[in-house]
C-alpha atoms as a PDB file:
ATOM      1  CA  UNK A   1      -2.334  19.931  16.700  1.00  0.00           C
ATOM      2  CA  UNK A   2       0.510  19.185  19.785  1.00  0.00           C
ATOM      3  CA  UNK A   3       0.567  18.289  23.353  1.00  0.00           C
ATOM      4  CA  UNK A   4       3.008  20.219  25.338  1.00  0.00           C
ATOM      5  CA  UNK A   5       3.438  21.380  28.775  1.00  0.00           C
ATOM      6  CA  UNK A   6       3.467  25.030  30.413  1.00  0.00           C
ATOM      7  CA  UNK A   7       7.374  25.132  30.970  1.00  0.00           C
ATOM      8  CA  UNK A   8       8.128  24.373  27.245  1.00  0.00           C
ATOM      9  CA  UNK A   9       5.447  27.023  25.792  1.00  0.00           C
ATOM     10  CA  UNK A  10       6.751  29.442  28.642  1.00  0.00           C
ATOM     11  CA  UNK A  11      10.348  29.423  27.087  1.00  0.00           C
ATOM     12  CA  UNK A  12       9.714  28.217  23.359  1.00  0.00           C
ATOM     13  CA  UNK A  13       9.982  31.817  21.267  1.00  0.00           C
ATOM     14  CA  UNK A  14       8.566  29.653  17.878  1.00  0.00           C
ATOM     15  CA  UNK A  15       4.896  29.029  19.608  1.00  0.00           C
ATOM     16  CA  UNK A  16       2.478  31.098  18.836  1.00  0.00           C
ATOM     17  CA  UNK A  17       0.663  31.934  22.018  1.00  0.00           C
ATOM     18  CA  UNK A  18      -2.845  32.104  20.645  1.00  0.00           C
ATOM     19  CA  UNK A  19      -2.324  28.776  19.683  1.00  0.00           C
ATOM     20  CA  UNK A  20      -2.041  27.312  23.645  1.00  0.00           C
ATOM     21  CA  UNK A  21      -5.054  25.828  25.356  1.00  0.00           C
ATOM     22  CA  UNK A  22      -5.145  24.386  29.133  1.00  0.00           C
ATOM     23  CA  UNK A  23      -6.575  21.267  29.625  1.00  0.00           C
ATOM     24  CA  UNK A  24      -5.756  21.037  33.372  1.00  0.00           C
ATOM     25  CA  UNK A  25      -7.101  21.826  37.069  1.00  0.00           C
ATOM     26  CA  UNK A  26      -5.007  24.562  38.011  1.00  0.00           C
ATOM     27  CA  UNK A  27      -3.101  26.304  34.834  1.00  0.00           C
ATOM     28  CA  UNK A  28      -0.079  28.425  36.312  1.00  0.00           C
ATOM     29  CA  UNK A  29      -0.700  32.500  37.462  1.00  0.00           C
ATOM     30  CA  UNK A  30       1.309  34.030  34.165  1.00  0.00           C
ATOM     31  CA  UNK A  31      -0.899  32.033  31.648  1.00  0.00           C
ATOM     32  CA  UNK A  32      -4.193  34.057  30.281  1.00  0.00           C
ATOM     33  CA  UNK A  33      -4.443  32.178  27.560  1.00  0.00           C
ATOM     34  CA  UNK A  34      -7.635  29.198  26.513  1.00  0.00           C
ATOM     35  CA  UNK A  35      -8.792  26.420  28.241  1.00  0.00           C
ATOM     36  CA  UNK A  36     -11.043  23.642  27.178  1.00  0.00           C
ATOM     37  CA  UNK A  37     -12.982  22.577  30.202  1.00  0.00           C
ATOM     38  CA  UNK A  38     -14.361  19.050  28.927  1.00  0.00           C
ATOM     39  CA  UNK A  39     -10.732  18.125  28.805  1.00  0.00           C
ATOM     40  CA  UNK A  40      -9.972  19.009  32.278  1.00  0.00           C
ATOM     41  CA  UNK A  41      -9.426  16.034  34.463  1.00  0.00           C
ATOM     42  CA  UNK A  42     -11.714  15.853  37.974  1.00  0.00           C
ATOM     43  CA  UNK A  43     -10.051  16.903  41.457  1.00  0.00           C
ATOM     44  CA  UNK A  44     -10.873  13.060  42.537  1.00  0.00           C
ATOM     45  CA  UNK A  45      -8.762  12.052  39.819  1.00  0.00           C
ATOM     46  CA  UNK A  46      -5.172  14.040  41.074  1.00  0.00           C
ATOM     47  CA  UNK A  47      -5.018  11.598  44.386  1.00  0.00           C
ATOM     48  CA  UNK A  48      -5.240   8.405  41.933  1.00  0.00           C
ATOM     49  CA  UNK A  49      -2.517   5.787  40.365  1.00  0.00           C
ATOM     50  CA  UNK A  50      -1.925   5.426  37.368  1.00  0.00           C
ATOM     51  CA  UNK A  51      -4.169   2.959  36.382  1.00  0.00           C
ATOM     52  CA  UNK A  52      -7.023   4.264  38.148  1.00  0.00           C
ATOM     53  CA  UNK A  53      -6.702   7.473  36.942  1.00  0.00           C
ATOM     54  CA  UNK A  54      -6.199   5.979  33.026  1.00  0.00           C
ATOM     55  CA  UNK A  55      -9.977   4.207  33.590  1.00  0.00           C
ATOM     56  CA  UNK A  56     -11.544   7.292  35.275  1.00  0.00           C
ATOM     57  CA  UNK A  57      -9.874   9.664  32.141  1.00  0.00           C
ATOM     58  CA  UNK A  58     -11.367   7.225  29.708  1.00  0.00           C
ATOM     59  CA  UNK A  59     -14.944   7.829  30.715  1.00  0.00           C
ATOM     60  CA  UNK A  60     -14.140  11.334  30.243  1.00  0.00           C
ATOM     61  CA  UNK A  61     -12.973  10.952  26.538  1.00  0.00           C
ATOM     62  CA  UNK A  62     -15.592   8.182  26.115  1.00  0.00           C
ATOM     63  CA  UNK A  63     -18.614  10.880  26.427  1.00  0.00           C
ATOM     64  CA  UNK A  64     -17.152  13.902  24.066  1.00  0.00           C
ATOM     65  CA  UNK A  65     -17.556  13.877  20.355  1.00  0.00           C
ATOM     66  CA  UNK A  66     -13.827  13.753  19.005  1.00  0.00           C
ATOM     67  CA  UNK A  67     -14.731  15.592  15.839  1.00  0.00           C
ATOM     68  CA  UNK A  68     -16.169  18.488  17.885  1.00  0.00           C
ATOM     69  CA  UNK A  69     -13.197  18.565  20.430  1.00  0.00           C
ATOM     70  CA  UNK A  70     -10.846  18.573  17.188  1.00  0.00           C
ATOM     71  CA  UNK A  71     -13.226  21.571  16.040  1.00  0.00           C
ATOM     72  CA  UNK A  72     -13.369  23.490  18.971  1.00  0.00           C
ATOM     73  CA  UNK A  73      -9.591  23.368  19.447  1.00  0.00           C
ATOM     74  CA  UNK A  74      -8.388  24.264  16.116  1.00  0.00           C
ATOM     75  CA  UNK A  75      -5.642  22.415  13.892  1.00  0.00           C
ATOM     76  CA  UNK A  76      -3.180  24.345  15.637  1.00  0.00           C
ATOM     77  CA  UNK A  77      -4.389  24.070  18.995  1.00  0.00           C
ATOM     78  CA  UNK A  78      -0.827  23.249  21.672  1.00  0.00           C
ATOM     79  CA  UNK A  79      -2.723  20.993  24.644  1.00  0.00           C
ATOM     80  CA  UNK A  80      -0.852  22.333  27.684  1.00  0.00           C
ATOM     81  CA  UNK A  81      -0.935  21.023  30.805  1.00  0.00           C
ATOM     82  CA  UNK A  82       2.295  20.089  33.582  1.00  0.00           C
ATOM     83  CA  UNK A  83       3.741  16.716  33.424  1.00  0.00           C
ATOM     84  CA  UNK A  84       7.484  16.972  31.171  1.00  0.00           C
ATOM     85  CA  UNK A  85       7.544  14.556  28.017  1.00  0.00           C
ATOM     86  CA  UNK A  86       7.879  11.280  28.749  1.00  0.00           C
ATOM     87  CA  UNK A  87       5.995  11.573  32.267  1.00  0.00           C
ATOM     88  CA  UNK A  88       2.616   9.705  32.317  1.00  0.00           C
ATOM     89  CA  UNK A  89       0.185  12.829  31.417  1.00  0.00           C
ATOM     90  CA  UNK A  90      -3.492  12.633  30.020  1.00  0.00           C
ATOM     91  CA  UNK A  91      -2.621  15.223  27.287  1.00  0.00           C
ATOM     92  CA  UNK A  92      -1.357  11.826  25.789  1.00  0.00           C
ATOM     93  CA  UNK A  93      -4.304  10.138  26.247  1.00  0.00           C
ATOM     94  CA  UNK A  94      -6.043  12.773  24.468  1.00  0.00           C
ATOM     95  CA  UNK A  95      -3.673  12.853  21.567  1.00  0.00           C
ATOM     96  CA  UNK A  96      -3.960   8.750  21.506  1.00  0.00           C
ATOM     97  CA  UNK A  97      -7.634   9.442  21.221  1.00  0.00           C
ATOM     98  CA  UNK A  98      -7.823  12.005  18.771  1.00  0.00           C
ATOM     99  CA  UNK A  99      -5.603   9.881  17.007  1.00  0.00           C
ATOM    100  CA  UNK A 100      -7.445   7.003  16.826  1.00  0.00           C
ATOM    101  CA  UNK A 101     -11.007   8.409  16.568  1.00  0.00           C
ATOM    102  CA  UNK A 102      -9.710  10.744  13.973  1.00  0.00           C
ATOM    103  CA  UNK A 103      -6.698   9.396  11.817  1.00  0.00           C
ATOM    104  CA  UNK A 104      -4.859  11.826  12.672  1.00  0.00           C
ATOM    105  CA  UNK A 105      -1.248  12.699  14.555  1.00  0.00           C
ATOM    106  CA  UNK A 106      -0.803  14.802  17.507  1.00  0.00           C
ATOM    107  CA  UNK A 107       2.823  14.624  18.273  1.00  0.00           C
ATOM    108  CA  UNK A 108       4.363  16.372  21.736  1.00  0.00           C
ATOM    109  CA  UNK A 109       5.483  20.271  20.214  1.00  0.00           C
ATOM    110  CA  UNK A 110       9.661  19.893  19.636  1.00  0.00           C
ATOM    111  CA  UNK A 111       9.579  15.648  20.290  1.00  0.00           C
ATOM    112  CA  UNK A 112       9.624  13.030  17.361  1.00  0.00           C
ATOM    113  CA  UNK A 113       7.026  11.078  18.840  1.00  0.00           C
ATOM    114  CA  UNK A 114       5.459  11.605  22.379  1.00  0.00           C
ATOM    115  CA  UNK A 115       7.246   8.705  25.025  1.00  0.00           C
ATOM    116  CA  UNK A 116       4.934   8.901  27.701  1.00  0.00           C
ATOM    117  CA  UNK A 117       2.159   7.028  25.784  1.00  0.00           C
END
């Protein structure tokens, strides 16, 4: 599993688009592929800092069952959404949590180790 963003998996030629899944409000017109709604932050959330938005994202995560998520997105799932690497993003709060619920690692797709974090 990797976080990415919908520029990168727009241009990359080595993902496999089956493998992409939106986890955001408003994915961009050309993508058709999967989303995963329970990942999906709230409208309220968009208009928040930082901080505000990390404690309201939380809750979120804090009522889904990481094992199913994992499950229901597939080892090779790509978590999409728009923020570049190294941007403050929730797809790496979701990787942080998968990764500590499950022992596993869910680096950004092309990056050593996801900076935004």
């Amino acid at each position: 599993m990797f976080t990415s963003n919908f520029s990168r998996a727009a241009k990359d030629k080595e993902i496999n688009p089956n493998t992409l899944v939106a986890i955001c409000l408003y994915p961009p017109k050309w993508y058709k592929g999967r989303s995963y709604p329970a990942l999906v932050p709230r409208q309220k959330m968009l208009k928040m800092g930082e901080e505000a938005y990390r404690l309201e994202y939380k809750k979120i995560l804090d009522n889904l069952d990481p094992r199913k998520v994992y499950e229901d997105l597939g080892q090779e799932a790509i978590l999409l959404c728009w923020e570049k690497p190294g941007d403050f993003c929730h797809r790496g709060m979701v990787a942080e949590w998968l990764e500590e619920h499950l022992g596993i690692r869910v680096p950004e797709w092309g990056e050593e180790k996801f900076v935004g974090r």
